[in-house]
C-alpha atoms as a PDB file:
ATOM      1  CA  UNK A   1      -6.223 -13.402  14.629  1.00  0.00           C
ATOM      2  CA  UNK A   2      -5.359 -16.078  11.896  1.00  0.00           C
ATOM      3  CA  UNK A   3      -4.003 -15.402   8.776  1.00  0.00           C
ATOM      4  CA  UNK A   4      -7.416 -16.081   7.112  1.00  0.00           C
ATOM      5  CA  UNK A   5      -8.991 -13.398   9.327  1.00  0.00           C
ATOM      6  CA  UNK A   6      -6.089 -10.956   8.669  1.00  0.00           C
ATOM      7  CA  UNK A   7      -6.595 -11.195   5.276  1.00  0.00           C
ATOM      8  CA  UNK A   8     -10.567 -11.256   5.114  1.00  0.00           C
ATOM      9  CA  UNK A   9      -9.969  -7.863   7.117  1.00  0.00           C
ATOM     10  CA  UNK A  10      -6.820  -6.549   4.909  1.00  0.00           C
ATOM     11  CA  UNK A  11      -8.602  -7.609   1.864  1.00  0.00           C
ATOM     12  CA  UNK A  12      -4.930  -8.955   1.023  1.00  0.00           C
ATOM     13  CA  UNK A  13      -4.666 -12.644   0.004  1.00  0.00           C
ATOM     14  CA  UNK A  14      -3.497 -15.020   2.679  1.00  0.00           C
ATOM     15  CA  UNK A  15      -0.589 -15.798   0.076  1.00  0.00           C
ATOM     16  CA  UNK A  16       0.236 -12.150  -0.146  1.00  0.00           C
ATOM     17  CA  UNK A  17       0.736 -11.720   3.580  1.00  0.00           C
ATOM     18  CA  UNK A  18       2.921 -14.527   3.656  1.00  0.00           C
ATOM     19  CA  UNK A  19       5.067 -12.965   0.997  1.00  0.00           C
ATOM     20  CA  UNK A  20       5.198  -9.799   2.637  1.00  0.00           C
ATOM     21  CA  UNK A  21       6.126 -11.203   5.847  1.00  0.00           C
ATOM     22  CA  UNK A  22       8.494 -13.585   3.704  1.00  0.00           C
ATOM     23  CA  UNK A  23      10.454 -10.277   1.730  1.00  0.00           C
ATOM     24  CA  UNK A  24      10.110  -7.659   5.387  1.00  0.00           C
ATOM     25  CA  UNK A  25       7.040  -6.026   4.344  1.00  0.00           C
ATOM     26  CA  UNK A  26       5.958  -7.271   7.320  1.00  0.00           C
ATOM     27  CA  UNK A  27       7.278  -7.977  10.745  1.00  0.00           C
ATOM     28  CA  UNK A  28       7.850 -11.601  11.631  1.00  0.00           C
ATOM     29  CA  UNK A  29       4.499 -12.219  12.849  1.00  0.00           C
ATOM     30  CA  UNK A  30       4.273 -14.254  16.050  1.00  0.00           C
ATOM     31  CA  UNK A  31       3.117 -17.713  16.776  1.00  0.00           C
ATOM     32  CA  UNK A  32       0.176 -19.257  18.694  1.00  0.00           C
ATOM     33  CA  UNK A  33       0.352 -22.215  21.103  1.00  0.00           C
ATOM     34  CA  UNK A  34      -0.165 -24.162  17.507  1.00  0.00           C
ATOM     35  CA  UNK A  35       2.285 -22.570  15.598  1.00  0.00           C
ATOM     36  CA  UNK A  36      -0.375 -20.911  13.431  1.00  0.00           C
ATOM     37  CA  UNK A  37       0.328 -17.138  12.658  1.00  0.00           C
ATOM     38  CA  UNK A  38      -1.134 -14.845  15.114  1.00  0.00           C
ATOM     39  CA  UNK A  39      -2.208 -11.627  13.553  1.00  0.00           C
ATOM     40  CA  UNK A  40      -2.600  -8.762  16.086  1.00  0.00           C
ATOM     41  CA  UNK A  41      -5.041  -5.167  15.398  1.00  0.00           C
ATOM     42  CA  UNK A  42      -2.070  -2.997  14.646  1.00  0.00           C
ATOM     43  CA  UNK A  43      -0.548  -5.269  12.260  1.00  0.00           C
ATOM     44  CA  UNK A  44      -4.340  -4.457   9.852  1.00  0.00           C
ATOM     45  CA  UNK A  45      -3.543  -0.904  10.352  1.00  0.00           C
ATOM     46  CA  UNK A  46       0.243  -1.527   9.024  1.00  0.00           C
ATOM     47  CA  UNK A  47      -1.615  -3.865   6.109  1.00  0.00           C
ATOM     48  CA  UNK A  48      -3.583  -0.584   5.225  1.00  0.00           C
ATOM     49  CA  UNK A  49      -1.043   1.480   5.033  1.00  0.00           C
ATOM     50  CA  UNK A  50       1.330  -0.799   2.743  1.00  0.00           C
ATOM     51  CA  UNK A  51      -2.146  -1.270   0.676  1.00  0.00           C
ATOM     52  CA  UNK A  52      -2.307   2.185  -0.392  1.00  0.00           C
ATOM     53  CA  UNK A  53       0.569   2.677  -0.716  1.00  0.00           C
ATOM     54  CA  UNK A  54       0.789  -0.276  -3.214  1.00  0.00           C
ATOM     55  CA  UNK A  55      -2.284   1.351  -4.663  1.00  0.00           C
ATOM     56  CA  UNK A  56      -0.700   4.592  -5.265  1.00  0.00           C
ATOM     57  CA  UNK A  57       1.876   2.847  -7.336  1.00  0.00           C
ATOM     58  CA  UNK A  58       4.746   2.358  -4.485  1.00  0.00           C
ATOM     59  CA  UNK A  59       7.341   0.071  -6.147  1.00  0.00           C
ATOM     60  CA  UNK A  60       7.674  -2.826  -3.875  1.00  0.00           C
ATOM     61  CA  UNK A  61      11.252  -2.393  -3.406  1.00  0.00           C
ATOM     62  CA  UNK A  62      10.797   1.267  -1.994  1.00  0.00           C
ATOM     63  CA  UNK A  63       8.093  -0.278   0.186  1.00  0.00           C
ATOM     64  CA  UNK A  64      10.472  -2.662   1.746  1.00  0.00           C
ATOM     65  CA  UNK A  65      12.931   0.149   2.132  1.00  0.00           C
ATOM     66  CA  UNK A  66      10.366   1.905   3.595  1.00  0.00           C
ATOM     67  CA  UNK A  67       9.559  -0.514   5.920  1.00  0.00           C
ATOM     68  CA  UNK A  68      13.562  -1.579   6.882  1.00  0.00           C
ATOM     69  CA  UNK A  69      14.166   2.015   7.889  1.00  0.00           C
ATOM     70  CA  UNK A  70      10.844   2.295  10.015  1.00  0.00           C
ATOM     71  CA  UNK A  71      12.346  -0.721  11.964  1.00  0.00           C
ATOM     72  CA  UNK A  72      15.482   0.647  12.070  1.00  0.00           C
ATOM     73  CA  UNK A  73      13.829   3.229  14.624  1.00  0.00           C
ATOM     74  CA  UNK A  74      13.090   6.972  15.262  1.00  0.00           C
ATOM     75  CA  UNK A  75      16.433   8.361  13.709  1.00  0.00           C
ATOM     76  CA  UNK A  76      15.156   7.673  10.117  1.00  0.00           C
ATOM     77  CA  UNK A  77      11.969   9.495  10.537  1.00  0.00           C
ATOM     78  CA  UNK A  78      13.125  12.205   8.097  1.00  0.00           C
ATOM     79  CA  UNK A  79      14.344   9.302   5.403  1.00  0.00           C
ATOM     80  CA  UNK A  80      10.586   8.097   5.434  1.00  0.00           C
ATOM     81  CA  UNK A  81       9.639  11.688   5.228  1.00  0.00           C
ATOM     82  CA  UNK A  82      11.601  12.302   2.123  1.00  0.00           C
ATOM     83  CA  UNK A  83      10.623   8.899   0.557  1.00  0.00           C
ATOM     84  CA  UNK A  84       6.495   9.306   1.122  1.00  0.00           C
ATOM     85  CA  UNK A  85       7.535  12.899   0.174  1.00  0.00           C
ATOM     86  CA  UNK A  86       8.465  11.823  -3.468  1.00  0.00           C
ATOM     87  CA  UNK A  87       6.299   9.453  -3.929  1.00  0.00           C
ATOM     88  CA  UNK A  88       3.783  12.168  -3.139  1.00  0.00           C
ATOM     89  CA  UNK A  89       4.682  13.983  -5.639  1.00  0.00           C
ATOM     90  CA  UNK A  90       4.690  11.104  -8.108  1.00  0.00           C
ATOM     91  CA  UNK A  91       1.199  10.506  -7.041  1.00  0.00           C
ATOM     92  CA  UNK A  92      -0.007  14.263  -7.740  1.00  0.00           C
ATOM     93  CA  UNK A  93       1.379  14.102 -11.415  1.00  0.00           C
ATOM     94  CA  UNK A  94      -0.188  10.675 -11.877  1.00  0.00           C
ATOM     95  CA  UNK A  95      -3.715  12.705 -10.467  1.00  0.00           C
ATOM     96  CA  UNK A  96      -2.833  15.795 -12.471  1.00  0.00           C
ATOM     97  CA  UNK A  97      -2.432  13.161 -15.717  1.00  0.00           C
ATOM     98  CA  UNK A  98      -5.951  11.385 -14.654  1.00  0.00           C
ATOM     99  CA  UNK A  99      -7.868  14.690 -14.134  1.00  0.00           C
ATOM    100  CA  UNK A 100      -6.521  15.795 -17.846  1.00  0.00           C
ATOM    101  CA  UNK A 101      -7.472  12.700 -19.317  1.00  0.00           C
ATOM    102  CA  UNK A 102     -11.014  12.738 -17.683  1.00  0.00           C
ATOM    103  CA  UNK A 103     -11.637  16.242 -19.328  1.00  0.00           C
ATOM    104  CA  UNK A 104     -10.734  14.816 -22.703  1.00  0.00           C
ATOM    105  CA  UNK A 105     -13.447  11.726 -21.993  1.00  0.00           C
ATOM    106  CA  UNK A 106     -15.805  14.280 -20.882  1.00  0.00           C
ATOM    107  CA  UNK A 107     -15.329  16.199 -23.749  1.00  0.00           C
ATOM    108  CA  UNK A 108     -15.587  13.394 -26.656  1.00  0.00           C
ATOM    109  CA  UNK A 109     -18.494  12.449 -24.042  1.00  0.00           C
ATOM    110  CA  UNK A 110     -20.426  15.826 -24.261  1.00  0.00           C
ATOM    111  CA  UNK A 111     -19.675  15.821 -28.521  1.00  0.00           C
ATOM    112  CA  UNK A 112     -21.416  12.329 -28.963  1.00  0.00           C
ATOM    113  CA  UNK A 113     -24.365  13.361 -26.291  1.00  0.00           C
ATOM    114  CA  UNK A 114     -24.855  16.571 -28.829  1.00  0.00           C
ATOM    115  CA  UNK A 115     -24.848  14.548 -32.137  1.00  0.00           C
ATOM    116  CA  UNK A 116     -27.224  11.854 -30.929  1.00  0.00           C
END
């Protein structure tokens, strides 16, 4: 697929994918007959995955480590482990912040609903 399509289906910019291809978030992504990128299905699921991770706050640095050591082949499986495993838990305090903060809205909330 073109890069437009990829990233009408990614929901990525087509300048972002060219920067992530450009700094090895993304594979060198092959060529058609024109020379035009040629997006393939599993790239969009590789696209999701750097997407939430992004979302969850992934630094873009760790991301591209992340993604050197997945090309780098099976024998770094537990690296990536121990990475997604921190940022999990950096991602659970960020929650466990959010769901604190929410209780304080919802209080102030529930004090203005009762004076009004």
């Amino acid at each position: 697929m073109t890069i437009q399509e990829a990233a009408r289906r990614s929901g990525l910019s087509a300048d972002t994918l060219r920067y992530y291809e450009r700094i090895g978030l993304i594979h060198a992504v092959g060529r058609n007959g024109s020379g035009h990128r040629d997006y393939a299905e599993h790239d969009l699921g590789w696209l999701d995955f750097l997407t939430k991770l992004r979302s969850t706050g992934m630094s873009i640095a760790d991301m591209c480590r992340y993604a050197e050591l997945l090309r780098a082949g099976a024998h770094t499986a537990g690296e990536r482990r121990l990475m997604l495993e921190r940022h999990r838990e950096k991602v659970a305090a960020r929650i466990a912040e959010l769901t604190q903060d929410l209780s304080a809205l919802d209080y102030k909330i529930k004090s203005y609903r009762e004076t009004t």
